[in-house]
Protein backbone atom coordinates (compact mmCIF):
# COMPACT_ATOMS: atom_id res chain seq x y z
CA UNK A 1 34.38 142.14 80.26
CA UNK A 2 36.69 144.57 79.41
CA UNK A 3 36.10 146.83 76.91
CA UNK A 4 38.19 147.49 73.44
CA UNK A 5 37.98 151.13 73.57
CA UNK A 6 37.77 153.25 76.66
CA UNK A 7 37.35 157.08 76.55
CA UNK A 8 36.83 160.22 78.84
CA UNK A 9 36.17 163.83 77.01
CA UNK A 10 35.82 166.77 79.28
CA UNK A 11 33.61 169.36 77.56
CA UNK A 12 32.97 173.44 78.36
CA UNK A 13 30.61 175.14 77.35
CA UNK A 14 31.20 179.59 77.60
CA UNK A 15 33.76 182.14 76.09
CA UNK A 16 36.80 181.14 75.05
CA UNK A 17 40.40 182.53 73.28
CA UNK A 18 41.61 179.74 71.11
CA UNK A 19 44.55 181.28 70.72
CA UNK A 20 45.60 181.08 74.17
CA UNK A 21 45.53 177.16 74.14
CA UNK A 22 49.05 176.83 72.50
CA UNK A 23 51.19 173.57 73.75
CA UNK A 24 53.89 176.19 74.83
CA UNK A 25 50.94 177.54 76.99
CA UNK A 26 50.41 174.51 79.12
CA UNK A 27 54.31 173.79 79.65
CA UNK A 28 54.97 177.52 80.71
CA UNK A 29 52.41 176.58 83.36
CA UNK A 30 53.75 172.66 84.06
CA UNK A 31 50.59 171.15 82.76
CA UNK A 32 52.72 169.34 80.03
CA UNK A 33 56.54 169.02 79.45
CA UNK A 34 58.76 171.07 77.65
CA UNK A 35 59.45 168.12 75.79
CA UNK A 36 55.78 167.09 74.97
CA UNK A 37 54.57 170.64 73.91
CA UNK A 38 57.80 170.54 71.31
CA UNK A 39 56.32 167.60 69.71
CA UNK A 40 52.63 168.23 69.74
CA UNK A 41 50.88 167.60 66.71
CA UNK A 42 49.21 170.92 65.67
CA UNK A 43 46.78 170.78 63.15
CA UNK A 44 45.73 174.55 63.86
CA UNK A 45 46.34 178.23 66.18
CA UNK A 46 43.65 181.00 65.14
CA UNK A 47 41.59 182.77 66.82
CA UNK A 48 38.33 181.26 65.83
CA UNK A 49 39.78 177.53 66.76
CA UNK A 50 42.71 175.57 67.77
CA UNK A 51 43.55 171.88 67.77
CA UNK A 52 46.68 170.23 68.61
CA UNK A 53 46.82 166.58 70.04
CA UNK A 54 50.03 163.96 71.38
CA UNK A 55 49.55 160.63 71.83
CA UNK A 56 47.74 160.44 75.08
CA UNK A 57 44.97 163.43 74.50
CA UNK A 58 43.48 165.75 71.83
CA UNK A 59 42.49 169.17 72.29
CA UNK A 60 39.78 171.01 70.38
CA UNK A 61 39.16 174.68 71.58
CA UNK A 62 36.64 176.79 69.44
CA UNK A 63 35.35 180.32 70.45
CA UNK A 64 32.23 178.89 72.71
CA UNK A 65 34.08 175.17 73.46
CA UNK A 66 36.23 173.78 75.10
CA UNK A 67 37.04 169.74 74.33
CA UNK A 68 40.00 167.22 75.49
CA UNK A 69 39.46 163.74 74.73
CA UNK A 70 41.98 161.25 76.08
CA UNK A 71 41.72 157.51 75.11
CA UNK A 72 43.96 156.29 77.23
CA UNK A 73 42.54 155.23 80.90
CA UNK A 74 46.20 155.78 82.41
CA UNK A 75 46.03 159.29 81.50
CA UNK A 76 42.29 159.87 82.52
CA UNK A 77 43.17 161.69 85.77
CA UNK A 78 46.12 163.46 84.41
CA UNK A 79 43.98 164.93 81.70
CA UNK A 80 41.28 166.08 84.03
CA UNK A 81 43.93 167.87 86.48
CA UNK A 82 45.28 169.83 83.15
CA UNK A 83 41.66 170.51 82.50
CA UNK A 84 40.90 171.70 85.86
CA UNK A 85 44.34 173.57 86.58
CA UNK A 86 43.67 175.60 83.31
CA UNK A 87 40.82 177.41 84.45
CA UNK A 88 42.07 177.67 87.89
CA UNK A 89 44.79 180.02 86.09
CA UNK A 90 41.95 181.26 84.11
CA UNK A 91 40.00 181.93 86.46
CA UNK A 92 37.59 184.77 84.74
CA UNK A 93 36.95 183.06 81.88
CA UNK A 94 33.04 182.76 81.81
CA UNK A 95 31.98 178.87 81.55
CA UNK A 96 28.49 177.94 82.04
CA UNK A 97 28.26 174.08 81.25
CA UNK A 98 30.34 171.13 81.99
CA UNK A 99 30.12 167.81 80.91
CA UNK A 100 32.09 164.66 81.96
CA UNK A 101 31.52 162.17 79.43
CA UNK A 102 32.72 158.30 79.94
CA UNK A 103 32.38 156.14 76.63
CA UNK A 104 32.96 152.26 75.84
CA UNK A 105 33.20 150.27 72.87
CA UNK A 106 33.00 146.19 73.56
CA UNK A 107 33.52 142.85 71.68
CA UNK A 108 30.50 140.73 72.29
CA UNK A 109 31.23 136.92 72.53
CA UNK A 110 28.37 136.20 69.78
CA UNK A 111 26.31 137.84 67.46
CA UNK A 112 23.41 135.90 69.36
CA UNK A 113 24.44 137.98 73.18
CA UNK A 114 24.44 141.38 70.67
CA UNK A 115 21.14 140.67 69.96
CA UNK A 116 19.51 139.19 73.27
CA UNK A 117 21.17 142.28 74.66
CA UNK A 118 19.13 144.58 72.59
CA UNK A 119 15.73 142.77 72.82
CA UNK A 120 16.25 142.87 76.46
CA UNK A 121 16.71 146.95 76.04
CA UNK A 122 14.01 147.23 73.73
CA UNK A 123 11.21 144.62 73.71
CA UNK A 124 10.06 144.08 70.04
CA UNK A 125 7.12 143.03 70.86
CA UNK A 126 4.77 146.37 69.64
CA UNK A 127 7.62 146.98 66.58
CA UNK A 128 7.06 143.05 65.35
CA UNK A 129 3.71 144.28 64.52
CA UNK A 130 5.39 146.68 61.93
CA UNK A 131 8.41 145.09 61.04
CA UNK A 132 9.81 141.52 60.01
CA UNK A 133 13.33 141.78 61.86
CA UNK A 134 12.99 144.97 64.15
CA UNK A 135 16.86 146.10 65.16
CA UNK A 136 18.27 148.71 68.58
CA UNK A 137 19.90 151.44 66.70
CA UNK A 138 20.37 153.41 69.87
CA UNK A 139 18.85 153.80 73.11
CA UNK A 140 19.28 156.85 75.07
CA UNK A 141 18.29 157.03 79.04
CA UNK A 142 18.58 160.65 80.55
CA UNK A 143 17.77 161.65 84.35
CA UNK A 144 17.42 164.99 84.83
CA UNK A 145 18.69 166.65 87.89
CA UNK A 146 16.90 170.32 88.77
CA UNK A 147 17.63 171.36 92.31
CA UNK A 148 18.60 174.89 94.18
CA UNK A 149 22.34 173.87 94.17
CA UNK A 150 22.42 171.59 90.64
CA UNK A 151 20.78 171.79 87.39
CA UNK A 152 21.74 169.26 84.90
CA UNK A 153 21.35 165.59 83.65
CA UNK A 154 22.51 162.06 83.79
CA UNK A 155 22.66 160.45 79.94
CA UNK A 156 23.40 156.89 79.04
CA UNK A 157 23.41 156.06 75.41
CA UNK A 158 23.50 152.54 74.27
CA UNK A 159 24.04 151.43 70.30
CA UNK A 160 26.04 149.04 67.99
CA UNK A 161 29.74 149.96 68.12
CA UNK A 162 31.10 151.60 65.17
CA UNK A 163 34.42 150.96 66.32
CA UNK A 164 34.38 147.63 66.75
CA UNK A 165 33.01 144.98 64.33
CA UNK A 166 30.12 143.10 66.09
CA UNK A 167 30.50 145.30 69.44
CA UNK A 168 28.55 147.64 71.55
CA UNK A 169 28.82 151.07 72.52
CA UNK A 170 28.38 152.63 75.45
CA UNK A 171 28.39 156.27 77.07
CA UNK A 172 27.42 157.86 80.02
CA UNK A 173 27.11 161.49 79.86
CA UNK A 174 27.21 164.12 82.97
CA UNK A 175 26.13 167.17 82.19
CA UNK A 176 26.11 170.68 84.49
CA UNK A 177 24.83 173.56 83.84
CA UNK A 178 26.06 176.84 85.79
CA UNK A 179 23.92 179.24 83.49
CA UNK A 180 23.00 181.17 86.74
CA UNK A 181 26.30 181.76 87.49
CA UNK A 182 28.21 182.55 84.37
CA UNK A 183 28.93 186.26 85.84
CA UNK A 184 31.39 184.55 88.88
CA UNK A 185 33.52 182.67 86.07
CA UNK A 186 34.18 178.90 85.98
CA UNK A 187 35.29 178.91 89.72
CA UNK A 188 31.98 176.59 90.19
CA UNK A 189 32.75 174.27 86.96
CA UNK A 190 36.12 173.94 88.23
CA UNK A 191 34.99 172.39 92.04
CA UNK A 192 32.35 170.35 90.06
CA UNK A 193 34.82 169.33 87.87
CA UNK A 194 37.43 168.32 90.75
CA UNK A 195 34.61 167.13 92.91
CA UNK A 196 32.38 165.23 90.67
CA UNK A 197 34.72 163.09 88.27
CA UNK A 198 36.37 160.32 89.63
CA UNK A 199 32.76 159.58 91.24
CA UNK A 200 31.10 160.15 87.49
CA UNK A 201 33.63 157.29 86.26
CA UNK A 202 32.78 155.05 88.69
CA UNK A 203 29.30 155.58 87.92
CA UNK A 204 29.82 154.70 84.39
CA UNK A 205 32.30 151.93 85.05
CA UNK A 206 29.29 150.21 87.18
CA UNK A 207 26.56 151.18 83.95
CA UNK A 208 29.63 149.37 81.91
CA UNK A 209 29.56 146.48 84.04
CA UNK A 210 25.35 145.67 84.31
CA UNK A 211 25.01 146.29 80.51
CA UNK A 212 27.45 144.05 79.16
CA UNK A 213 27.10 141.49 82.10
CA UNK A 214 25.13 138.89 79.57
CA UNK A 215 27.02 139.62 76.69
């Protein structure tokens, strides 16, 4: 099944200038075109937050956060490279999280799958004991991953779409966590980053797959 919506947001977590993050910023440094920084939509440049966006990706960058969201799967690996190629030329700025975050939003065949779906998530048999017609809202999954070279978590969330009339929503979250070494700069988020995403959207292309195999 193929899903109505597809996303990818890369998110940082540290110390950033918002002000830096100007369109003519990332074509002086060939991350976009001269031509697509010219017609960026920007809705604000200050130095507590800046947001521009074109049609392919949206930039959000506040004082501690960094967020591009790109809903277009073509431009997925384009959008990471500008992510990653940033900070390489930005090399001090302190970052201490990271995550890679893969979403979904599906058409289910029947209202009848929707539901089988979510009993098979969430057995209602202890919640029939409290109510007449007990509903999935959202289920969220997390493995967390604590280990001398990686602290962090894996997060799948599961819910009703709100994006697409009698659909499903799906997201699988990475999440990093370089606390320990926010003196060195983002030099580590930006090999994670490189290293880990492709690999993290496979990941969630194959929790894509199994959850929405039956519906």
């Amino acid at each position: 099944m193929k899903p109505q919506i597809r996303g990818l947001s890369i998110v940082l977590i540290g110390e950033f200038n918002p002000t830096i993050y100007q369109p003519r910023w990332f074509s002086a440094f060939g991350l976009m075109t001269d031509e697509e920084a010219d017609t960026a939509v920007v809705e604000v440049i200050h130095s507590d937050v800046t947001v521009f966006q074109l049609p392919w990706f949206r930039l959000l960058v506040e004082r501690e956060r960094f967020q591009v969201i790109c809903l277009s799967e073509p431009y997925f690996e384009r959008v990471v490279g500008m992510v990653s190629q940033t900070f390489k030329n930005l090399g001090h700025t302190p970052i201490k999280m990271l995550g890679i975050n893969n979403e979904a939003h599906y058409k289910a065949t029947s209202v009848e799958k929707l539901h089988a779906l979510g009993h098979a998530l969430a057995p209602k048999a202890l919640w029939n004991e409290f109510f007449e017609k007990p509903g999935l809202q959202s289920l969220t999954i997390r493995q967390k991953t604590e280990t001398d070279k990686q602290r962090g978590y894996t997060q799948v969330t599961v819910e009703p779409s709100a994006r697409v009339r009698g659909g499903l929503y799906v997201a699988v979250n990475e999440h990093f966590d370089e606390s320990q070494n926010l003196a060195l700069g983002c030099e580590k988020i930006v090999a994670l980053l490189d290293a880990r995403w492709a690999e993290s959207k496979d990941f969630a292309e194959r929790i894509f797959a199994r959850v929405t195999a039956d519906l």
